[in-house]
N, C-alpha and C. Protein backbone atom coordinates (compact mmCIF):
# COMPACT_ATOMS: atom_id res chain seq x y z
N UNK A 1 -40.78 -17.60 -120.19
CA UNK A 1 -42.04 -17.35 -120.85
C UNK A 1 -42.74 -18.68 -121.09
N UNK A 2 -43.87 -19.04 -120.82
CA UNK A 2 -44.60 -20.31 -120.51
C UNK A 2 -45.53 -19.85 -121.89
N UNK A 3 -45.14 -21.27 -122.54
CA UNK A 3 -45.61 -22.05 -123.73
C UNK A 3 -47.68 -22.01 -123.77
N UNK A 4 -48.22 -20.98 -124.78
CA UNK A 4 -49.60 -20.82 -124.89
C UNK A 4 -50.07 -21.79 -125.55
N UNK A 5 -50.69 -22.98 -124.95
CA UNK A 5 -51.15 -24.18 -125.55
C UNK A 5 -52.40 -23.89 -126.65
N UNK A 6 -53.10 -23.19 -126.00
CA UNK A 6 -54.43 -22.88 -126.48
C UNK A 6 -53.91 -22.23 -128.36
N UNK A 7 -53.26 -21.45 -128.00
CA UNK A 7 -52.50 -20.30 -128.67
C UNK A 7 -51.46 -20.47 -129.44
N UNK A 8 -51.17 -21.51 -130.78
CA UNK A 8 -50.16 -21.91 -130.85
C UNK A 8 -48.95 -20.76 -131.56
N UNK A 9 -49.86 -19.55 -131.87
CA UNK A 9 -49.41 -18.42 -132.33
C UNK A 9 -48.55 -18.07 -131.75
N UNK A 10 -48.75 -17.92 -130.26
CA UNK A 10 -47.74 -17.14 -129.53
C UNK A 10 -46.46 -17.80 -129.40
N UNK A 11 -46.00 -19.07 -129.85
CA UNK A 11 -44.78 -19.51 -129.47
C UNK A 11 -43.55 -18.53 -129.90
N UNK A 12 -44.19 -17.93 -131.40
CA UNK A 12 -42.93 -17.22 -132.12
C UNK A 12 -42.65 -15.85 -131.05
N UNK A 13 -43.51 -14.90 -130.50
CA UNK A 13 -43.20 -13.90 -129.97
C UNK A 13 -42.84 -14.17 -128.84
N UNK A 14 -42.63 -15.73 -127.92
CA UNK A 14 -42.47 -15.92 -126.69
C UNK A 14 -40.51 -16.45 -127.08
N UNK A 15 -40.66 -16.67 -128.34
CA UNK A 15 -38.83 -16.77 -128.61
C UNK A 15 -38.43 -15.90 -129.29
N UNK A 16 -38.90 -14.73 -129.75
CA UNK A 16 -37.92 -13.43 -129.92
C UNK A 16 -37.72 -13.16 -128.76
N UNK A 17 -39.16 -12.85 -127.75
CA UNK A 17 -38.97 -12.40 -126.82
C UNK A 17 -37.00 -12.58 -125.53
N UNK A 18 -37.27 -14.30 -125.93
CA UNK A 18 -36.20 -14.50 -125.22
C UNK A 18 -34.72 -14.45 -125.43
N UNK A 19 -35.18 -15.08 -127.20
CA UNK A 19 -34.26 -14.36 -128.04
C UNK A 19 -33.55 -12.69 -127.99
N UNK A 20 -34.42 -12.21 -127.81
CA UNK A 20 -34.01 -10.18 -127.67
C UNK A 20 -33.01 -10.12 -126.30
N UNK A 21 -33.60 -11.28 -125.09
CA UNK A 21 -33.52 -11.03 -123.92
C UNK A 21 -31.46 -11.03 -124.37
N UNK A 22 -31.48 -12.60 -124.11
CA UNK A 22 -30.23 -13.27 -124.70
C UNK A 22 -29.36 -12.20 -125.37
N UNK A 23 -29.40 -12.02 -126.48
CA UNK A 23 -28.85 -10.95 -127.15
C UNK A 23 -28.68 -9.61 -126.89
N UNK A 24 -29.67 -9.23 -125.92
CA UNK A 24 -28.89 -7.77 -125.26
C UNK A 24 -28.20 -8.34 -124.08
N UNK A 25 -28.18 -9.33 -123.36
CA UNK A 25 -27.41 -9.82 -122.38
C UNK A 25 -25.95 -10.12 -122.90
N UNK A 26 -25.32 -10.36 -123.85
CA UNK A 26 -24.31 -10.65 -124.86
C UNK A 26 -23.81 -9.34 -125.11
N UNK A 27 -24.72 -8.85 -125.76
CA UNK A 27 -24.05 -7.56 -126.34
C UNK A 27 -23.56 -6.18 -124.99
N UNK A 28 -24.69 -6.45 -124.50
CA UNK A 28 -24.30 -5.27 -123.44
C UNK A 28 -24.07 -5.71 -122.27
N UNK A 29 -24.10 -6.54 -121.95
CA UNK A 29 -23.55 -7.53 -120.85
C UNK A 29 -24.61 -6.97 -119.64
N UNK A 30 -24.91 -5.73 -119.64
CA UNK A 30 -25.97 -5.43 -118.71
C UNK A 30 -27.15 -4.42 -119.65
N UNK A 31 -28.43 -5.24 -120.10
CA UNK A 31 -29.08 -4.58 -121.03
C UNK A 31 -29.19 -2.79 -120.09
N UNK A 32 -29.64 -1.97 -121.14
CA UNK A 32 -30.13 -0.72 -120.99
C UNK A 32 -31.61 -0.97 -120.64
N UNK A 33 -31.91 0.34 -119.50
CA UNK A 33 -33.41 -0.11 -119.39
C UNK A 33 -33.77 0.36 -120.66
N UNK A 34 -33.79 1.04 -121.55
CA UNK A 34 -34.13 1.38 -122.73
C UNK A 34 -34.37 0.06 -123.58
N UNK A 35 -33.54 -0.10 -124.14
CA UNK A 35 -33.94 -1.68 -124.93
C UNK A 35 -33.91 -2.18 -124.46
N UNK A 36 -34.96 -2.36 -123.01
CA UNK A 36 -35.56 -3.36 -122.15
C UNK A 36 -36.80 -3.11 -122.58
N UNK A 37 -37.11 -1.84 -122.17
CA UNK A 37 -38.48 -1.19 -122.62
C UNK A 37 -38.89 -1.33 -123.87
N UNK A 38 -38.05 -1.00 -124.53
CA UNK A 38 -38.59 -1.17 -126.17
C UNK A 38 -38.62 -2.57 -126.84
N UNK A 39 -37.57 -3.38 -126.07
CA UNK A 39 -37.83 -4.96 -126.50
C UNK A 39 -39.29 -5.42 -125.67
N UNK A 40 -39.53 -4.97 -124.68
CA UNK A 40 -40.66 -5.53 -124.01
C UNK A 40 -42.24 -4.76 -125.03
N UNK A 41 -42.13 -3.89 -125.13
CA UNK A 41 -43.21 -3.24 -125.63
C UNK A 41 -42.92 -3.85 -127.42
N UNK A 42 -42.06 -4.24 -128.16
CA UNK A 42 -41.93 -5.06 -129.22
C UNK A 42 -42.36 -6.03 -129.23
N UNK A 43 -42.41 -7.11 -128.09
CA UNK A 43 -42.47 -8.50 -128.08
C UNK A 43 -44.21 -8.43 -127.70
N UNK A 44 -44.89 -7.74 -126.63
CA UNK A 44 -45.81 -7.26 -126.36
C UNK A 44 -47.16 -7.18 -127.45
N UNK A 45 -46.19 -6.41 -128.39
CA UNK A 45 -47.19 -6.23 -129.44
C UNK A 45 -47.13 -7.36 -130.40
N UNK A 46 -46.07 -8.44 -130.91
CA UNK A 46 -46.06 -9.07 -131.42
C UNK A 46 -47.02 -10.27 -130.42
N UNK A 47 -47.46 -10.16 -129.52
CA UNK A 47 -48.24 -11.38 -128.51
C UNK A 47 -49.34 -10.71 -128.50
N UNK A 48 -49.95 -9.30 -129.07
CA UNK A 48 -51.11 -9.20 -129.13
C UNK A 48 -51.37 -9.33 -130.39
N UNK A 49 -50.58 -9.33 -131.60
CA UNK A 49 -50.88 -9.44 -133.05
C UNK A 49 -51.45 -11.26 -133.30
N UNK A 50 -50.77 -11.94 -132.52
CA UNK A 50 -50.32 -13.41 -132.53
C UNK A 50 -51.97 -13.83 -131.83
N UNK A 51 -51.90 -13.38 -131.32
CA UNK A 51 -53.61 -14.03 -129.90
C UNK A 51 -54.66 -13.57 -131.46
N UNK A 52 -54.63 -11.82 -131.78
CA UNK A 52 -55.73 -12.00 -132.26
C UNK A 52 -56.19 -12.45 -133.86
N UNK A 53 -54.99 -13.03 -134.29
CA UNK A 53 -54.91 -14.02 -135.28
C UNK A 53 -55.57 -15.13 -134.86
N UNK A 54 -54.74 -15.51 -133.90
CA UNK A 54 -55.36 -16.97 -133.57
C UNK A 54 -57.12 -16.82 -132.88
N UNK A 55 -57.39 -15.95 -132.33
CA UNK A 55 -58.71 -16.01 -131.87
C UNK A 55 -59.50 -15.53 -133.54
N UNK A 56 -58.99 -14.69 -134.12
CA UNK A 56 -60.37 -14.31 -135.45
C UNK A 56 -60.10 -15.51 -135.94
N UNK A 57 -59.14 -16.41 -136.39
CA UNK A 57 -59.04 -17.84 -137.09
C UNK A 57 -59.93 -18.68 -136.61
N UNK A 58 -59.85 -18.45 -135.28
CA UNK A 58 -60.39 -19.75 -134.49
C UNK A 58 -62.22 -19.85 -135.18
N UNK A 59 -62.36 -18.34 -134.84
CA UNK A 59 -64.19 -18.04 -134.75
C UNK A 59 -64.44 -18.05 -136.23
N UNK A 60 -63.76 -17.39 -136.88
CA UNK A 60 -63.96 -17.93 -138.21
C UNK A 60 -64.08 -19.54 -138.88
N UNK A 61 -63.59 -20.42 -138.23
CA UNK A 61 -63.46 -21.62 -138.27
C UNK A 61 -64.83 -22.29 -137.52
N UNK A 62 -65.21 -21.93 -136.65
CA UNK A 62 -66.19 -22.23 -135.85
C UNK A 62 -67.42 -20.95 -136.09
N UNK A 63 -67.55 -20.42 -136.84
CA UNK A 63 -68.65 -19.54 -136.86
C UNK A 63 -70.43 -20.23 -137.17
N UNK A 64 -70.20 -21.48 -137.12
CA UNK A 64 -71.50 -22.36 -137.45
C UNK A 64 -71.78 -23.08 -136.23
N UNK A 65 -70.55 -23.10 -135.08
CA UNK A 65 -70.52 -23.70 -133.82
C UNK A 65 -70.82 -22.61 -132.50
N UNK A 66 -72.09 -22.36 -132.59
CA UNK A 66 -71.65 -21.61 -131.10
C UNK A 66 -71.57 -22.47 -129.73
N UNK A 67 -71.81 -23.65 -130.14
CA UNK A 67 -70.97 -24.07 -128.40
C UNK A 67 -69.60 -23.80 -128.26
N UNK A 68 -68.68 -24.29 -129.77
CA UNK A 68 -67.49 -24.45 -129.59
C UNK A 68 -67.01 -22.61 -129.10
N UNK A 69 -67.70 -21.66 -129.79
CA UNK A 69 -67.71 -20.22 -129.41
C UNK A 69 -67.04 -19.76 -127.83
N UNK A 70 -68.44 -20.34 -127.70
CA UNK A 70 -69.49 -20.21 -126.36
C UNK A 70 -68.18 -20.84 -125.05
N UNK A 71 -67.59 -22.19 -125.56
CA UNK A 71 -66.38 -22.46 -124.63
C UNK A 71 -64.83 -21.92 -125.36
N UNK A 72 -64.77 -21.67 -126.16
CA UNK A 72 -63.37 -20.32 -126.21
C UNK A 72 -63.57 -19.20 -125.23
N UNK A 73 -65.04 -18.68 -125.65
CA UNK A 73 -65.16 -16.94 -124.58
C UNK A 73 -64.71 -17.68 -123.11
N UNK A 74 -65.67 -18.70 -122.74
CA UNK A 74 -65.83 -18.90 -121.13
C UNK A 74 -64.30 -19.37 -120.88
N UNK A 75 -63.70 -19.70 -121.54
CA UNK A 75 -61.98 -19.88 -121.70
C UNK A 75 -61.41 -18.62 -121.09
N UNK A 76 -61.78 -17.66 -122.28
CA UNK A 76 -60.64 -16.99 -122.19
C UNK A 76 -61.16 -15.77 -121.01
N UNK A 77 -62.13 -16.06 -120.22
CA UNK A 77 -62.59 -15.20 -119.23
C UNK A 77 -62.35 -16.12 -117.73
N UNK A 78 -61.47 -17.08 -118.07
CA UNK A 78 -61.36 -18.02 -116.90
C UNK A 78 -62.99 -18.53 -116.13
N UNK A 79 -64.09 -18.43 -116.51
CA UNK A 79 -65.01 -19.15 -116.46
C UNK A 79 -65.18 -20.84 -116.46
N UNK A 80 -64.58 -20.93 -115.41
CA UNK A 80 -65.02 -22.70 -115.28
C UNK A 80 -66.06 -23.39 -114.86
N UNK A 81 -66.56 -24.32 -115.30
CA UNK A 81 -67.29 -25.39 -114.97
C UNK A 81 -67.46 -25.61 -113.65
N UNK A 82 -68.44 -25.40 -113.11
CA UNK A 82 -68.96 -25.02 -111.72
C UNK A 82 -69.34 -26.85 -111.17
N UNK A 83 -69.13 -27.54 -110.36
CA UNK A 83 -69.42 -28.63 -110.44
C UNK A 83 -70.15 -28.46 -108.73
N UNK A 84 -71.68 -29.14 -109.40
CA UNK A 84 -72.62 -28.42 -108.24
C UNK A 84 -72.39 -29.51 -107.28
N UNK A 85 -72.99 -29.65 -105.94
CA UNK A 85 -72.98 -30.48 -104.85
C UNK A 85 -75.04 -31.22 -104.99
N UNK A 86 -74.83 -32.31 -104.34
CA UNK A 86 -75.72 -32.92 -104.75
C UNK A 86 -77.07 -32.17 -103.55
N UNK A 87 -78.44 -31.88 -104.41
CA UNK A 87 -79.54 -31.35 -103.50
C UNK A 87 -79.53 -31.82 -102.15
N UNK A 88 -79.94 -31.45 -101.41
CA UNK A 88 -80.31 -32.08 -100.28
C UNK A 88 -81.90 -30.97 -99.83
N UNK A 89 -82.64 -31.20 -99.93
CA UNK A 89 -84.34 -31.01 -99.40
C UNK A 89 -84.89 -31.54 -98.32
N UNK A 90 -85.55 -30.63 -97.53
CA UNK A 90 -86.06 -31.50 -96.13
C UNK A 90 -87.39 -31.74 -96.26
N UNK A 91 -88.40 -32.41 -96.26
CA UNK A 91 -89.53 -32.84 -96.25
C UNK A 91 -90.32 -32.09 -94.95
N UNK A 92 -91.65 -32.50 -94.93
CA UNK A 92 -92.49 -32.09 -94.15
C UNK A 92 -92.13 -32.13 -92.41
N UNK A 93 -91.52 -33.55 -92.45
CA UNK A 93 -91.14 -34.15 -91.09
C UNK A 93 -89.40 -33.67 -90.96
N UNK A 94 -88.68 -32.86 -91.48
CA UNK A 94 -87.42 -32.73 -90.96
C UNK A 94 -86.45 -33.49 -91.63
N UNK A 95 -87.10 -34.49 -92.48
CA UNK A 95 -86.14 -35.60 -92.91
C UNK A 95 -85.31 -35.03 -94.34
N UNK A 96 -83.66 -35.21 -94.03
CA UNK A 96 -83.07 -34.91 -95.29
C UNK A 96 -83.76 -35.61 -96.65
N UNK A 97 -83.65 -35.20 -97.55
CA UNK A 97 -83.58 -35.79 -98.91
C UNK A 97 -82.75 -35.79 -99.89
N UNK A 98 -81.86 -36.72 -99.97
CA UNK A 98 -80.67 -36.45 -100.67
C UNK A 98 -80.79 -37.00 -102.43
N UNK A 99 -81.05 -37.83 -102.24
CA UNK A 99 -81.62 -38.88 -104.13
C UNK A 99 -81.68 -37.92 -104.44
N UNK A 100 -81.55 -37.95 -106.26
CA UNK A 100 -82.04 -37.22 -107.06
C UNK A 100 -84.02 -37.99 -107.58
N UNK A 101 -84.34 -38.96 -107.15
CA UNK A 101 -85.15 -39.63 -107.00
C UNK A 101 -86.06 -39.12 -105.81
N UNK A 102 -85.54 -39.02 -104.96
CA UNK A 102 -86.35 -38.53 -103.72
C UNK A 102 -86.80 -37.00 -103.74
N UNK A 103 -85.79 -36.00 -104.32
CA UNK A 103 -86.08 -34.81 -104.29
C UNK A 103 -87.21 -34.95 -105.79
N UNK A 104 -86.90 -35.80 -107.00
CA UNK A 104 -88.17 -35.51 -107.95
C UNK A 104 -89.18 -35.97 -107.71
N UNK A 105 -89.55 -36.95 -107.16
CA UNK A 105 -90.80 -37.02 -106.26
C UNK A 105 -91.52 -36.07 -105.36
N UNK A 106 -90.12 -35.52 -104.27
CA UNK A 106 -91.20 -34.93 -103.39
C UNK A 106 -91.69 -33.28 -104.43
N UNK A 107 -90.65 -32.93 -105.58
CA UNK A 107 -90.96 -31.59 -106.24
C UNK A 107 -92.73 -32.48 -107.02
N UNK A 108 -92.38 -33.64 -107.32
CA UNK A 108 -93.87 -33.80 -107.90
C UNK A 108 -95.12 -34.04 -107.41
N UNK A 109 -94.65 -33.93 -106.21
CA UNK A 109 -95.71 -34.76 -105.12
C UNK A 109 -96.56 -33.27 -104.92
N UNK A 110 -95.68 -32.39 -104.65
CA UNK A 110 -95.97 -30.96 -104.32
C UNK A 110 -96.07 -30.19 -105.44
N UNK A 111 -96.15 -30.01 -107.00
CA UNK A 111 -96.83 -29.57 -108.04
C UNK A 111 -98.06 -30.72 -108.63
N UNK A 112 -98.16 -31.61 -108.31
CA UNK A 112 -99.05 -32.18 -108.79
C UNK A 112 -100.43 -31.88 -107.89
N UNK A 113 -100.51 -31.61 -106.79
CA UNK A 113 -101.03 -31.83 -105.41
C UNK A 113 -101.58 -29.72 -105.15
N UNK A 114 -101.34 -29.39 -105.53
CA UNK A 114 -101.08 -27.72 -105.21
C UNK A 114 -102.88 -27.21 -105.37
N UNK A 115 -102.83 -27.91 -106.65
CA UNK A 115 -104.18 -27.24 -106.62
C UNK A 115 -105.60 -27.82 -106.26
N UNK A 116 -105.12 -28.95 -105.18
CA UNK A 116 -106.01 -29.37 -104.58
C UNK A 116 -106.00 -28.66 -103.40
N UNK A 117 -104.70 -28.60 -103.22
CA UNK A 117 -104.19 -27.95 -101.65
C UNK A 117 -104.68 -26.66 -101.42
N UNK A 118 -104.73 -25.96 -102.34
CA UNK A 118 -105.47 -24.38 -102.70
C UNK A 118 -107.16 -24.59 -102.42
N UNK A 119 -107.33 -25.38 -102.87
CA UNK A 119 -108.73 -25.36 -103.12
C UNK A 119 -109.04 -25.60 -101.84
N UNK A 120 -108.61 -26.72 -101.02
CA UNK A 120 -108.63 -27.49 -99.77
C UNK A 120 -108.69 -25.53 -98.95
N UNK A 121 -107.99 -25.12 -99.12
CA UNK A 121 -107.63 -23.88 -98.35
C UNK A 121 -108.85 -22.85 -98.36
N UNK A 122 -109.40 -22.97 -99.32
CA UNK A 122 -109.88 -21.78 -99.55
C UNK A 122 -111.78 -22.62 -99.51
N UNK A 123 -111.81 -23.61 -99.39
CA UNK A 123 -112.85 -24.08 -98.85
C UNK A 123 -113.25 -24.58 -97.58
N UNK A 124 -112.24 -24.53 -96.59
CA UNK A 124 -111.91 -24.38 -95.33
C UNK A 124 -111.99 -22.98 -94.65
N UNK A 125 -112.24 -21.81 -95.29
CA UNK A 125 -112.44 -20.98 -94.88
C UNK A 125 -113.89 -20.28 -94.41
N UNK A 126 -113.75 -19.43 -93.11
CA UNK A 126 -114.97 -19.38 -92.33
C UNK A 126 -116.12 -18.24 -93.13
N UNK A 127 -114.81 -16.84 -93.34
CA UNK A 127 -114.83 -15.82 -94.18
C UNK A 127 -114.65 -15.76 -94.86
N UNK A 128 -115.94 -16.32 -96.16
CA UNK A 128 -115.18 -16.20 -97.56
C UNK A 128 -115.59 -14.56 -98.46
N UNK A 129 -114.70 -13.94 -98.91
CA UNK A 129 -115.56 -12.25 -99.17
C UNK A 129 -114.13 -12.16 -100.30
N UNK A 130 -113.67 -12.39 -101.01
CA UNK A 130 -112.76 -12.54 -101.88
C UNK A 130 -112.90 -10.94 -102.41
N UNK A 131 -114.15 -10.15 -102.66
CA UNK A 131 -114.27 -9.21 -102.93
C UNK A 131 -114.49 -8.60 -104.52
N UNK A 132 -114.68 -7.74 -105.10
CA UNK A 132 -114.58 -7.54 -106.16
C UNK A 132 -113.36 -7.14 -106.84
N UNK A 133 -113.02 -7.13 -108.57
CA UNK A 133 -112.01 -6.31 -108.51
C UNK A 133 -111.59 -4.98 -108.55
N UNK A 134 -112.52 -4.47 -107.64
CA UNK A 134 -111.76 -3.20 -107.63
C UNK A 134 -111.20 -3.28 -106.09
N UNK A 135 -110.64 -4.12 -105.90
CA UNK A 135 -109.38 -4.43 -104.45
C UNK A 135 -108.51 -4.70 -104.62
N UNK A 136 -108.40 -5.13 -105.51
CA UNK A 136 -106.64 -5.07 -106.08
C UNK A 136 -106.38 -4.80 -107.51
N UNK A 137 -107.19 -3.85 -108.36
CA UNK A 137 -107.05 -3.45 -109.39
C UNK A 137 -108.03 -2.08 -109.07
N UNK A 138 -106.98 -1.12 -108.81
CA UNK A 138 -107.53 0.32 -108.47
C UNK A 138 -108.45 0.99 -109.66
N UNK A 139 -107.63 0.74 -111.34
CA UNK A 139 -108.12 1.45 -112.51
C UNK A 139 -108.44 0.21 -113.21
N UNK A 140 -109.05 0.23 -113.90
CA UNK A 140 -109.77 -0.53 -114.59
C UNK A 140 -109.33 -0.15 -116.01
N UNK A 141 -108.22 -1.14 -116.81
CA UNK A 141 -107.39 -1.06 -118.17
C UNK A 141 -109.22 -1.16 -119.01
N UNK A 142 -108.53 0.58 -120.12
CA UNK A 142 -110.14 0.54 -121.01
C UNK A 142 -109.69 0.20 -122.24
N UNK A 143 -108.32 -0.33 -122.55
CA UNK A 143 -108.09 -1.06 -123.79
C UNK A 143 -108.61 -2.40 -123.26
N UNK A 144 -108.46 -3.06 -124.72
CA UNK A 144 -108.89 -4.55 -125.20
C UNK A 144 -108.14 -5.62 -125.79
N UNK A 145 -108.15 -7.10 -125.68
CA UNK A 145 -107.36 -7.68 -126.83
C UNK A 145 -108.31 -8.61 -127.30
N UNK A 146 -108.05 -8.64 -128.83
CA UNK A 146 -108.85 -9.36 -129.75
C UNK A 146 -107.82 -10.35 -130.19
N UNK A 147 -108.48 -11.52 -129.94
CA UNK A 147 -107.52 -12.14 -130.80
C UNK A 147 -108.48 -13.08 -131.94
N UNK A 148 -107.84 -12.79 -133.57
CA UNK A 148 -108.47 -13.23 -134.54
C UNK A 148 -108.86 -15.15 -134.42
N UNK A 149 -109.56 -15.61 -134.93
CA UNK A 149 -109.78 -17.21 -134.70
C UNK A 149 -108.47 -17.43 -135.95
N UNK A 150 -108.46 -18.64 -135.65
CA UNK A 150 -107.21 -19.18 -136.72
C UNK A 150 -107.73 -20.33 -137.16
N UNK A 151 -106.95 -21.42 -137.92
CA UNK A 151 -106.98 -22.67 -138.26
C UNK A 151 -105.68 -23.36 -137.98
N UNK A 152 -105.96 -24.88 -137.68
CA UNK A 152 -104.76 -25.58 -137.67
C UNK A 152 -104.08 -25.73 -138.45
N UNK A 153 -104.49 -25.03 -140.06
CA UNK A 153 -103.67 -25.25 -141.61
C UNK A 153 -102.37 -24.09 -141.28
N UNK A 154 -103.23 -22.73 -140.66
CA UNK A 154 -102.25 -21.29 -140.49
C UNK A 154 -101.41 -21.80 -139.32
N UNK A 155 -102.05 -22.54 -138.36
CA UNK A 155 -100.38 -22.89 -136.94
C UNK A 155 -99.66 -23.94 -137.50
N UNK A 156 -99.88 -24.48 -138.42
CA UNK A 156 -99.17 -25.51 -139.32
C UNK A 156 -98.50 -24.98 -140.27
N UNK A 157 -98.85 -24.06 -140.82
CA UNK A 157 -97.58 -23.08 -141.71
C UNK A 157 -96.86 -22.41 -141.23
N UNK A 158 -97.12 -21.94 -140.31
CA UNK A 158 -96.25 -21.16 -139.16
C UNK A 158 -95.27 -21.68 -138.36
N UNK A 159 -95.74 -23.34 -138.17
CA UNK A 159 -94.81 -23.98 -137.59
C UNK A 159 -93.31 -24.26 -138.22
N UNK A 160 -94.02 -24.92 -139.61
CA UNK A 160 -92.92 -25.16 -140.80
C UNK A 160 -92.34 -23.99 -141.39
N UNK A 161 -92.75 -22.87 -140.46
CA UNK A 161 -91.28 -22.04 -141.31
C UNK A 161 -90.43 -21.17 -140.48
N UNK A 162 -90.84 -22.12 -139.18
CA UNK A 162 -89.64 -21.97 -138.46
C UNK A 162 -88.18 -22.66 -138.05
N UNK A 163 -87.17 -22.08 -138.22
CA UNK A 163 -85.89 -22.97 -138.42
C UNK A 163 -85.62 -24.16 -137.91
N UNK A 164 -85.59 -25.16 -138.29
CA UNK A 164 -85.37 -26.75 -137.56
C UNK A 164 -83.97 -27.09 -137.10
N UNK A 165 -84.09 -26.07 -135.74
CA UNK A 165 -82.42 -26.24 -135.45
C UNK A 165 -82.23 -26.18 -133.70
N UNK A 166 -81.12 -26.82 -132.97
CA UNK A 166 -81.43 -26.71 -131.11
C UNK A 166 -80.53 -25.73 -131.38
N UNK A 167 -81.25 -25.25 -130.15
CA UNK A 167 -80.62 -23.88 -129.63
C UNK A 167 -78.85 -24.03 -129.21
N UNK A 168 -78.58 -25.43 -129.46
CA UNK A 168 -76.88 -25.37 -129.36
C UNK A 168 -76.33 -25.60 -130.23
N UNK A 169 -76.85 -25.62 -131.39
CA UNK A 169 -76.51 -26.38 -132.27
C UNK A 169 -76.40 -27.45 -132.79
């Protein structure tokens, strides 16, 4: 029975366990499947009593931490740390781009640039007839939205009474 590091609970039910083993090996020199079964389903339950001690302790202890949470669950769901491979992007001409430098450039080169490029497009055109909207809006929505005027005093109170905390804690 291999030692639950995480878990220091379980050591005791992992040495009855072996303990029980031992001792019907002694006594009966060839255990019964019977108190095989019933030592196994004993020890069993004493390793599920033991885990969920140690896990409500744990979260109780950490209930102000949800990262520390957040890496127990991804623990105990064997969820590991994915360790990505570095971008590689091809440019206009074919050419790899491997940098993390080279790929944030060319992503900025190409959001900064877009809405010239649009415009460039659509003023280059021979047929311009864009149309009205009723070509791609069949019904015409007969509700409304109003939105009241405000002051910077009311988005300034609103701001301050929202919790001053990162989302990881």
């Amino acid at each position: 029975i291999q030692n639950h590091g995480s878990c220091p609970g379980l050591r005791m039910p992992a040495r009855a366990k072996n303990c029980a083993i031992k001792i019907s090996s002694r006594l009966l020199h060839q255990p019964t499947k019977e108190f095989m079964i019933s030592s196994k389903k004993f020890c069993d339950k004493l390793v599920k009593l033991a885990k969920a001690k140690h896990y409500k302790k744990f979260f109780e202890e950490h209930k102000l931490n949800s990262k520390k949470q957040w890496k127990m669950i991804n623990n105990l769901l064997n969820r590991k740390l994915k360790k990505h491979d570095p971008i590689q992007l091809a440019d206009d001409e074919g050419n790899t781009l491997s940098t993390n430098a080279q790929v944030a450039q060319k992503f900025n080169n190409y959001f900064s640039n877009i809405a010239q490029n649009i415009k460039n497009q659509i003023c280059s055109r021979r047929n311009f007839d864009p149309g009205g909207f009723d070509k791609f809006l069949s019904t015409p929505c007969p509700n409304t939205l109003y939105l009241t005027p405000t002051s910077p005093q009311e988005v300034e109170k609103i701001i301050s009474s929202l919790k001053n905390k990162a989302t990881l804690d």
